[in-house]
C-alpha atoms as a PDB file:
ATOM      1  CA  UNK A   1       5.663  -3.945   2.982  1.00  0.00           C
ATOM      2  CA  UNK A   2       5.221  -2.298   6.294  1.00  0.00           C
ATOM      3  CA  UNK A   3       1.176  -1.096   7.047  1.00  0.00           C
ATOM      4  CA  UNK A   4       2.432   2.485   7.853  1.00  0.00           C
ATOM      5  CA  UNK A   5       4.177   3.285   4.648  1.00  0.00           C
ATOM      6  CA  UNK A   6       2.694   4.529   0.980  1.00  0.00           C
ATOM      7  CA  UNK A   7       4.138   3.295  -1.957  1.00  0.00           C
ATOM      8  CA  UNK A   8       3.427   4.704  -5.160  1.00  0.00           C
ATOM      9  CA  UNK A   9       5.477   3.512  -8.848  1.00  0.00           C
ATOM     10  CA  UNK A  10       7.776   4.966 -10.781  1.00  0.00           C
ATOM     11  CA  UNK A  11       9.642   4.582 -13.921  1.00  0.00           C
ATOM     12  CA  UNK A  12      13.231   2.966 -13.924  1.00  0.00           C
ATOM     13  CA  UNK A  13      15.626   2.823 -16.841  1.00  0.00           C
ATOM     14  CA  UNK A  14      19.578   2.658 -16.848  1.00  0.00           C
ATOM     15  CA  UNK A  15      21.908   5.816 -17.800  1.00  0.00           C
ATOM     16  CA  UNK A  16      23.448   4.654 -21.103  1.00  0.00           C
ATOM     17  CA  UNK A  17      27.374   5.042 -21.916  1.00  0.00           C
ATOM     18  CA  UNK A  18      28.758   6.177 -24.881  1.00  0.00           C
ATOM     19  CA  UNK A  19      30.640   4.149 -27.279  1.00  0.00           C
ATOM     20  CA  UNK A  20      34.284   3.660 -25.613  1.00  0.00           C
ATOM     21  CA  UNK A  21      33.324   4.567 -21.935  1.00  0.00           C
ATOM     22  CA  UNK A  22      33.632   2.751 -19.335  1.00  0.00           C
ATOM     23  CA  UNK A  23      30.769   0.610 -18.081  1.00  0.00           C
ATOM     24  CA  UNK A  24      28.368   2.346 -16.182  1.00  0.00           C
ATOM     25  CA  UNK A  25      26.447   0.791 -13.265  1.00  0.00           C
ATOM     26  CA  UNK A  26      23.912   3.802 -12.660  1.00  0.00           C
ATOM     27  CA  UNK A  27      20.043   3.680 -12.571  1.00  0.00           C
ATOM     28  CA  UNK A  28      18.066   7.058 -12.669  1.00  0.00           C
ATOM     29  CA  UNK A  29      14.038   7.877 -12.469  1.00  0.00           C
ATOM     30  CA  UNK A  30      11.850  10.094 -10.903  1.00  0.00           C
ATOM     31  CA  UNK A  31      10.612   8.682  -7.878  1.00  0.00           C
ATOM     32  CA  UNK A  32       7.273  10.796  -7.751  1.00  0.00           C
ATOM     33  CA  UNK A  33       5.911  13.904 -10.720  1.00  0.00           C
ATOM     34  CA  UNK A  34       3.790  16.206  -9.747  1.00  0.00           C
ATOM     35  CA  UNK A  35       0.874  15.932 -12.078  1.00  0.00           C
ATOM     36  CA  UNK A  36      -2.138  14.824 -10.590  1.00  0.00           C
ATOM     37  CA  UNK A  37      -2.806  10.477 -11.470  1.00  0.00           C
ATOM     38  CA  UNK A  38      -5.811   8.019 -10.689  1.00  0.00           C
ATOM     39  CA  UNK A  39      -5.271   6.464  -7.607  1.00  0.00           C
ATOM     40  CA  UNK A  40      -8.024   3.927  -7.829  1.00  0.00           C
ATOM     41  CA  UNK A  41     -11.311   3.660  -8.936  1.00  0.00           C
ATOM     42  CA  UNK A  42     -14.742   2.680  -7.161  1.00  0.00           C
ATOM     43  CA  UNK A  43     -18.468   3.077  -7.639  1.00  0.00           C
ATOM     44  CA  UNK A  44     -17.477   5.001 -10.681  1.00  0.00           C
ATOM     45  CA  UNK A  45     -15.621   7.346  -9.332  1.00  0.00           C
ATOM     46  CA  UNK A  46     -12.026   8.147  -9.540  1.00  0.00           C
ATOM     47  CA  UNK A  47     -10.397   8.910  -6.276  1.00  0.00           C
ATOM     48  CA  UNK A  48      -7.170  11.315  -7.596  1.00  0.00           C
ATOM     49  CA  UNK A  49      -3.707  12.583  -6.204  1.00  0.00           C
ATOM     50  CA  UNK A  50      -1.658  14.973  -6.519  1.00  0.00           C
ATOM     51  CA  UNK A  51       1.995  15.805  -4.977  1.00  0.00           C
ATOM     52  CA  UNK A  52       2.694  19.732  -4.404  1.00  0.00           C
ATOM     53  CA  UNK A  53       6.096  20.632  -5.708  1.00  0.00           C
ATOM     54  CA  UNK A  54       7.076  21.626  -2.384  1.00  0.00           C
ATOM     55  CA  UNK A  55       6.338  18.523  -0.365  1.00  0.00           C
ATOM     56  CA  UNK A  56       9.921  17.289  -0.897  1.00  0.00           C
ATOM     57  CA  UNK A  57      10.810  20.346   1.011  1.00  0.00           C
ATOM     58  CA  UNK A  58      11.150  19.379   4.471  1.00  0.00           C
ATOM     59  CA  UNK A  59      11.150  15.747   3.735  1.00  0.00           C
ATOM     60  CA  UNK A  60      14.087  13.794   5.688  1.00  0.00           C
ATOM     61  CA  UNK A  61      15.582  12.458   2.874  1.00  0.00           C
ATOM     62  CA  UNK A  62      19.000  11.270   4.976  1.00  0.00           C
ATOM     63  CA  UNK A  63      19.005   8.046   4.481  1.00  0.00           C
ATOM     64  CA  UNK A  64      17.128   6.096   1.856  1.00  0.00           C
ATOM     65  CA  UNK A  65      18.122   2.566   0.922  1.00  0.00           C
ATOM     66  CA  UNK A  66      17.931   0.679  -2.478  1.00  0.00           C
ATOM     67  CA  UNK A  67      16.387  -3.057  -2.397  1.00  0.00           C
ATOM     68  CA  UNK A  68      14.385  -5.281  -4.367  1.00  0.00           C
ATOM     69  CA  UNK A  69      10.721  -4.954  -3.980  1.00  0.00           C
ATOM     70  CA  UNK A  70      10.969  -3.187  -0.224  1.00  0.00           C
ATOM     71  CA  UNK A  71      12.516  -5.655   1.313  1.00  0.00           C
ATOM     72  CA  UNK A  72      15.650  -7.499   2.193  1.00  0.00           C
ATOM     73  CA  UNK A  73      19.064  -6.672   1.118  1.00  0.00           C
ATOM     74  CA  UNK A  74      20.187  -3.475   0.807  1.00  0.00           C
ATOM     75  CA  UNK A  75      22.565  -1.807  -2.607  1.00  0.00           C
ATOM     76  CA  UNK A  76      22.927   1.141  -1.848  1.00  0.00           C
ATOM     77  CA  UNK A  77      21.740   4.243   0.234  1.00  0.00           C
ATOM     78  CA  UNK A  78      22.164   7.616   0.698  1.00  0.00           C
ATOM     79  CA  UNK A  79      24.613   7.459   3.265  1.00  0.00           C
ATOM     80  CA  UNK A  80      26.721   5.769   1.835  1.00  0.00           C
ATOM     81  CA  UNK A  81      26.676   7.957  -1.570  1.00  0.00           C
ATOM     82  CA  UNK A  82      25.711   5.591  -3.527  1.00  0.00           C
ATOM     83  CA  UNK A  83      22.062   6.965  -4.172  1.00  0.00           C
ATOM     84  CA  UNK A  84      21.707  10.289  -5.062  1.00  0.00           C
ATOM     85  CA  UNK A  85      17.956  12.387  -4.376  1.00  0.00           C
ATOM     86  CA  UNK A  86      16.704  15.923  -5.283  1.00  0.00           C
ATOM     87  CA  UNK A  87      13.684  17.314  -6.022  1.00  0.00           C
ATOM     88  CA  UNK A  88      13.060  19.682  -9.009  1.00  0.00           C
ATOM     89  CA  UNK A  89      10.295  21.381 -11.195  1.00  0.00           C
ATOM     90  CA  UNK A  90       9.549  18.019 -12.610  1.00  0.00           C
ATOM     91  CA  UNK A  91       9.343  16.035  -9.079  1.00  0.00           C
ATOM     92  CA  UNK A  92      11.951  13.781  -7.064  1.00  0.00           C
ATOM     93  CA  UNK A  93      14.338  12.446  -8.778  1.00  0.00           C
ATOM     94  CA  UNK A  94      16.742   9.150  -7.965  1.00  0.00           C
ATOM     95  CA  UNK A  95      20.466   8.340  -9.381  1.00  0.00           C
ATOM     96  CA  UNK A  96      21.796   5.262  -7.816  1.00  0.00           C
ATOM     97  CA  UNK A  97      25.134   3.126  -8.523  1.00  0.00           C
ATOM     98  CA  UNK A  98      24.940  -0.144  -8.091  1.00  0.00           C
ATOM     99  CA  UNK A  99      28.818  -0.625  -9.046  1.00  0.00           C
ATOM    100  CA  UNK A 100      30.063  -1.082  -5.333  1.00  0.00           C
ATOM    101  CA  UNK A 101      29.446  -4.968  -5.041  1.00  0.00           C
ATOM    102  CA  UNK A 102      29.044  -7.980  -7.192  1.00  0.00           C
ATOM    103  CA  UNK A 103      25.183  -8.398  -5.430  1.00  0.00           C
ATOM    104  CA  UNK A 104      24.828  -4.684  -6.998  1.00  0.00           C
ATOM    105  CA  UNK A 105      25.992  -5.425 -10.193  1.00  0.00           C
ATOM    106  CA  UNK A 106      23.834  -8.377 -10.654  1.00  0.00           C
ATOM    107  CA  UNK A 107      20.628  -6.248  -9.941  1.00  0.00           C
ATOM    108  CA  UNK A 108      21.681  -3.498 -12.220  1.00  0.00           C
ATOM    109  CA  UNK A 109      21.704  -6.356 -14.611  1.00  0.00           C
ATOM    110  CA  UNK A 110      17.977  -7.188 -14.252  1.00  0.00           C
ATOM    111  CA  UNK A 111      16.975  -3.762 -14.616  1.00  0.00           C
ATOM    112  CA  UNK A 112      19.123  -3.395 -17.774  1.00  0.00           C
ATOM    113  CA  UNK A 113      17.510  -6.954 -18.933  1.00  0.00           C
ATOM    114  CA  UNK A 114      14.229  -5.240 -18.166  1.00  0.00           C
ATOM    115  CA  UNK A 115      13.284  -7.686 -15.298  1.00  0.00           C
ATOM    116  CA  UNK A 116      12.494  -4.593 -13.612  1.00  0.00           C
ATOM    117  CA  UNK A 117      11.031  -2.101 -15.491  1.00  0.00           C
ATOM    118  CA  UNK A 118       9.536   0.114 -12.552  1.00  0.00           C
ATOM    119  CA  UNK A 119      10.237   1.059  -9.618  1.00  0.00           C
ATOM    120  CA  UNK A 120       8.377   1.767  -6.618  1.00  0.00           C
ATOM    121  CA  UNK A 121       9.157   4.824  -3.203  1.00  0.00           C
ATOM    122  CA  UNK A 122       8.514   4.096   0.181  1.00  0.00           C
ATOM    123  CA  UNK A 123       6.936   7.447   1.988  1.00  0.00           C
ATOM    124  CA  UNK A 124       5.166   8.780   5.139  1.00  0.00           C
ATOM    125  CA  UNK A 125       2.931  11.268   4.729  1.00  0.00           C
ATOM    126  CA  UNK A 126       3.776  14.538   7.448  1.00  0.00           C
ATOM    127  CA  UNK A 127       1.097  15.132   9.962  1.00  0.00           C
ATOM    128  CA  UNK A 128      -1.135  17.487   8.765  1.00  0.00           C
ATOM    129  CA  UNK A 129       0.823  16.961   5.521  1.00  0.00           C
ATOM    130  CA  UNK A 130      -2.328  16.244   3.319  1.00  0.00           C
ATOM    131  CA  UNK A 131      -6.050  17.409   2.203  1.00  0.00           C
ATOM    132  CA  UNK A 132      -9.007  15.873   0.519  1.00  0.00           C
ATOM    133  CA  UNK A 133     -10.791  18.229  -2.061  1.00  0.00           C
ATOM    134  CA  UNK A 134     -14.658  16.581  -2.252  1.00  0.00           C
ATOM    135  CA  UNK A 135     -15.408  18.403  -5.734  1.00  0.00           C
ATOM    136  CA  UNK A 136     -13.042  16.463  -7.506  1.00  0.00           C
ATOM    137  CA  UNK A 137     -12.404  13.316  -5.111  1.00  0.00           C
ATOM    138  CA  UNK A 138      -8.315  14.604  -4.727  1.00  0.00           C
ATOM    139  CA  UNK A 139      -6.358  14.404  -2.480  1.00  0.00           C
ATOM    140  CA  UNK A 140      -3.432  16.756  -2.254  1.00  0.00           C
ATOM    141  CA  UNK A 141      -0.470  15.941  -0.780  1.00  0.00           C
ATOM    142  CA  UNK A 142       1.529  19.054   0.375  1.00  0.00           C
ATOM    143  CA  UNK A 143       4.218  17.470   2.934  1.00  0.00           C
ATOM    144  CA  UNK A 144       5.995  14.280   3.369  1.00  0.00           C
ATOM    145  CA  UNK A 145       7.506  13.234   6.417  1.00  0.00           C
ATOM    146  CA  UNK A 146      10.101  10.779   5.302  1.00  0.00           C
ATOM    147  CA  UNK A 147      11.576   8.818   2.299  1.00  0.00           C
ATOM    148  CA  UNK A 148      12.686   4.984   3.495  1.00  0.00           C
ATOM    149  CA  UNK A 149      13.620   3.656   0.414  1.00  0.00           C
ATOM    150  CA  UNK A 150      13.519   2.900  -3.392  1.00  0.00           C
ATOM    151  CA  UNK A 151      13.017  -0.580  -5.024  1.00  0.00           C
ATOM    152  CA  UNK A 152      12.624  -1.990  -8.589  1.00  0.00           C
ATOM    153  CA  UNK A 153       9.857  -4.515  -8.028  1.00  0.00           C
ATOM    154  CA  UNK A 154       8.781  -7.570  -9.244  1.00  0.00           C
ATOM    155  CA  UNK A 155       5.236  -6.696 -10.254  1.00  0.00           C
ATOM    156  CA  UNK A 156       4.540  -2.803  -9.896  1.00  0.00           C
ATOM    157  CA  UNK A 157       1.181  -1.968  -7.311  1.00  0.00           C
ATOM    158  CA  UNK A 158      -2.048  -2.225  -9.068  1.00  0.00           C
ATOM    159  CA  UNK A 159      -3.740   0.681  -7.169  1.00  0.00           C
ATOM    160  CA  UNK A 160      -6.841  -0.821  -7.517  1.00  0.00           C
ATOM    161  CA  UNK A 161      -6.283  -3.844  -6.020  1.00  0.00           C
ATOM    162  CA  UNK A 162      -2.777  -3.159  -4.165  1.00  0.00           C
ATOM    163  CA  UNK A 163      -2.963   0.349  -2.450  1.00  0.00           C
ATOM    164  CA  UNK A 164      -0.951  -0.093   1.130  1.00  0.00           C
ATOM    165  CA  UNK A 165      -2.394  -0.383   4.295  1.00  0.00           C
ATOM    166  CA  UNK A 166      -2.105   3.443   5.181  1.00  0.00           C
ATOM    167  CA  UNK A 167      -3.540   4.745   1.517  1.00  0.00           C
ATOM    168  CA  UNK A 168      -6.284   2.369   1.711  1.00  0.00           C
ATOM    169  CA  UNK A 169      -7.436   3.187   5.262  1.00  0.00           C
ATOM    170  CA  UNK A 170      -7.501   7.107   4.351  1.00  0.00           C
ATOM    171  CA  UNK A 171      -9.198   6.719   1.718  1.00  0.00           C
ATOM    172  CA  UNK A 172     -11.613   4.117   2.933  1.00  0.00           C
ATOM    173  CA  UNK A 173     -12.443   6.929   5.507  1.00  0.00           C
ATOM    174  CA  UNK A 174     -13.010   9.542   2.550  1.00  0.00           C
ATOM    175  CA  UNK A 175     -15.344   7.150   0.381  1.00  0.00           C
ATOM    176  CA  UNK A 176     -17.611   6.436   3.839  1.00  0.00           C
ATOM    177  CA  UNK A 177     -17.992  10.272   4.261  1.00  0.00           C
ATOM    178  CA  UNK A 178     -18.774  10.615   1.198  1.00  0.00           C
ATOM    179  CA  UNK A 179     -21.384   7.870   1.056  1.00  0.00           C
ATOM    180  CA  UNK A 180     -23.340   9.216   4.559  1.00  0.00           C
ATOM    181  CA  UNK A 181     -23.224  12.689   2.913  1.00  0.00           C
ATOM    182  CA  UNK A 182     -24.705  11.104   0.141  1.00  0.00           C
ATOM    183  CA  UNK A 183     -27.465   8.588   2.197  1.00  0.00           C
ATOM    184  CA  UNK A 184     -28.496  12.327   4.241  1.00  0.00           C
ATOM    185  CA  UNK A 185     -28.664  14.215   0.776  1.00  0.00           C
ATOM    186  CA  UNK A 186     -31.134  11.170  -0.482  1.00  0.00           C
ATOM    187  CA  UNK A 187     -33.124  11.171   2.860  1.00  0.00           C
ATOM    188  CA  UNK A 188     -33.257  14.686   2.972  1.00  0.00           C
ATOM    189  CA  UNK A 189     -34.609  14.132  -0.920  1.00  0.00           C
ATOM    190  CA  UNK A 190     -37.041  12.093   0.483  1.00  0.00           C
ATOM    191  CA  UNK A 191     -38.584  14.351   3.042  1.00  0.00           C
ATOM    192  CA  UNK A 192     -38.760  16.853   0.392  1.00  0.00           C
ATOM    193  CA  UNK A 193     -41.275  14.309  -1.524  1.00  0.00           C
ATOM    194  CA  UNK A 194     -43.032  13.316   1.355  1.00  0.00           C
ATOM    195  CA  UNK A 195     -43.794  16.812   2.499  1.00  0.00           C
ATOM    196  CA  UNK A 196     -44.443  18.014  -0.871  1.00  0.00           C
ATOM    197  CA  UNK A 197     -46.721  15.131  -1.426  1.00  0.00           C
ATOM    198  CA  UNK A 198     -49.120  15.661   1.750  1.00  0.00           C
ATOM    199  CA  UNK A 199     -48.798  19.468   0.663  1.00  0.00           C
ATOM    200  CA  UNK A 200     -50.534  18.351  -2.351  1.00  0.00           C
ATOM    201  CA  UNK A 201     -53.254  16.089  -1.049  1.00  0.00           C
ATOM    202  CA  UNK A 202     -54.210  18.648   1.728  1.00  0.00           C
END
């Protein structure tokens, strides 16, 4: 996984056929919702985030590839026409055919075996393109620079223990804010005391 990218999961499931159709080699999901989710947890606290509905908007979504956890060979991409992206009321959304090789086919067989039964997005986050509310430990993201790709994956991110180099570090930065706001509030606190203390014995 590169350090600069975000990665967050995503449900995966094959399109079914009817009876008499040919076989079908597509996968669909929604790549991202846009309903607030736990991100991680610490101290007791859960850190939140939420995707607007219009950070898709302006997103360069011109070529994405589709490859096994992140990495490696590439199935399919945008470019090509073989993966299909929008972005509706419900979130981004993902059709890809993996009918075009025999290396494609074989994946789309371990998804519909349900050897891979999520999927993680690849994402940079736009300059600018994000904000941290304090009252309710969220952050919002309201612009994404760029989709690189989407993967099923072997063992689907355990935020808490998994979040990517670029997630962790922002919100490493929010949680030691928050903990010096915290240390002044309780020194503060304790000059209260002290004063109200000496107030009392004078």
């Amino acid at each position: 996984m590169k350090p600069d990218r975000e990665y967050r999961n995503m449900e995966l499931r094959t399109v079914p056929i009817e009876e008499g159709e040919q076989p079908s080699f597509f996968v669909e999901g929604y790549a991202s919702t846009f309903q607030p989710y736990v991100l991680f947890s610490q101290d007791g606290v859960d850190y939140m985030e939420r995707i607007e509905p219009t950070a898709f908007d302006e997103a360069d979504l011109s070529d994405v590839v589709f490859r096994v956890d992140h990495q490696g060979r590439v199935y399919a991409r945008t470019s090509a026409g073989t993966v299909e992206l929008w972005h509706d009321e419900h979130g981004l959304g993902q059709r890809t055919d993996l009918s075009r090789t025999q290396a494609a086919r074989e994946v789309f067989a371990d998804i519909e075996a349900g050897n891979y039964p999520k999927m993680s997005f690849a994402f940079t986050v736009a300059e600018g393109g994000d904000s941290y509310d304090k009252a309710t430990h969220t952050r919002t993201i309201s612009k994404i620079a760029k989709v690189f790709d989407v993967s099923p994956v072997s063992f689907p991110a355990n935020p808490t223990t998994e979040l990517s180099v670029s997630t962790r570090s922002y919100f490493d930065g929010v949680i030691e804010m928050e903990r010096a706001e915290r240390l002044e509030a309780e020194k503060r606190e304790r000059q209260k005391q002290k004063i109200r203390i000496l107030t009392e014995v004078i």
